[in-house]
Protein backbone atom coordinates (compact mmCIF):
# COMPACT_ATOMS: atom_id res chain seq x y z
CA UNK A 1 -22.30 -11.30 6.99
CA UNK A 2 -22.71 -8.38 6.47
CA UNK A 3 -24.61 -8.22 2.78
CA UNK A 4 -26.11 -11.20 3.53
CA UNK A 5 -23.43 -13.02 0.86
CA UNK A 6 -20.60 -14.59 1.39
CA UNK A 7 -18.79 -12.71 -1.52
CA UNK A 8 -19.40 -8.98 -2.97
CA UNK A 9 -18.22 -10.30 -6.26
CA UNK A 10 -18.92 -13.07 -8.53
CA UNK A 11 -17.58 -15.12 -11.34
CA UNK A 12 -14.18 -16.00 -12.02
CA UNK A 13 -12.58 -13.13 -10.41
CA UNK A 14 -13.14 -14.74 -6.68
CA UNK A 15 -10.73 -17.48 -7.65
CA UNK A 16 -8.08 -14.84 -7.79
CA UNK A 17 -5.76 -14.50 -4.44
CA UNK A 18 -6.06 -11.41 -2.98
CA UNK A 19 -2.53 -10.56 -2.61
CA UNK A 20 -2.52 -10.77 -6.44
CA UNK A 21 -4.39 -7.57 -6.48
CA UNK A 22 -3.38 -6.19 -2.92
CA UNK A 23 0.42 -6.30 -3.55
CA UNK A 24 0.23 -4.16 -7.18
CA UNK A 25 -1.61 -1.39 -5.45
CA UNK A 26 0.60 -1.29 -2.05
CA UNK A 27 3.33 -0.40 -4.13
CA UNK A 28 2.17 2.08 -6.53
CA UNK A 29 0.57 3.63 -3.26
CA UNK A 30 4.35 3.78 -1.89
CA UNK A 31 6.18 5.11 -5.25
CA UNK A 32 3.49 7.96 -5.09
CA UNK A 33 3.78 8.62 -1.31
CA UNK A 34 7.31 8.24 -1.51
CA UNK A 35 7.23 10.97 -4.37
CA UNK A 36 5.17 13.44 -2.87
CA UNK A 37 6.83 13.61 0.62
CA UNK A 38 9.33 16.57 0.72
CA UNK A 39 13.12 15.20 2.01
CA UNK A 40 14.09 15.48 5.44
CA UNK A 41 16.86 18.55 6.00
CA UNK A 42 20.41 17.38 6.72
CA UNK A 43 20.49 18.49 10.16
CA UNK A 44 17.40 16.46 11.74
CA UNK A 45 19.28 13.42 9.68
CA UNK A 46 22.11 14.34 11.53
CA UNK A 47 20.73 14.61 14.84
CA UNK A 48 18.82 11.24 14.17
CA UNK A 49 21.30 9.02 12.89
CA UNK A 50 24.29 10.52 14.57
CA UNK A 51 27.73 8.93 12.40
């Protein structure tokens, strides 16, 4: 252990699963990577995924 504790937090909130919190977050963090990244140009989609 690494602060001597076996949990950082306390109270009723270490009940909660993790992924309850986790999964939320992962995909606002993908909406707002997804909105800043500039498209890919035509051609390297091309060359890529040829038809």
């Amino acid at each position: 252990m690494i602060f001597g504790t076996d949990s950082l937090l306390n109270g009723k909130i270490i009940f909660v699963d993790a992924l309850i919190i986790a999964l939320p977050l992962s995909i606002i963090t993908v909406i707002i990577v997804s909105l800043l990244t500039k498209p890919m140009e035509n051609i390297h989609l091309n060359k890529c995924f040829k038809d």
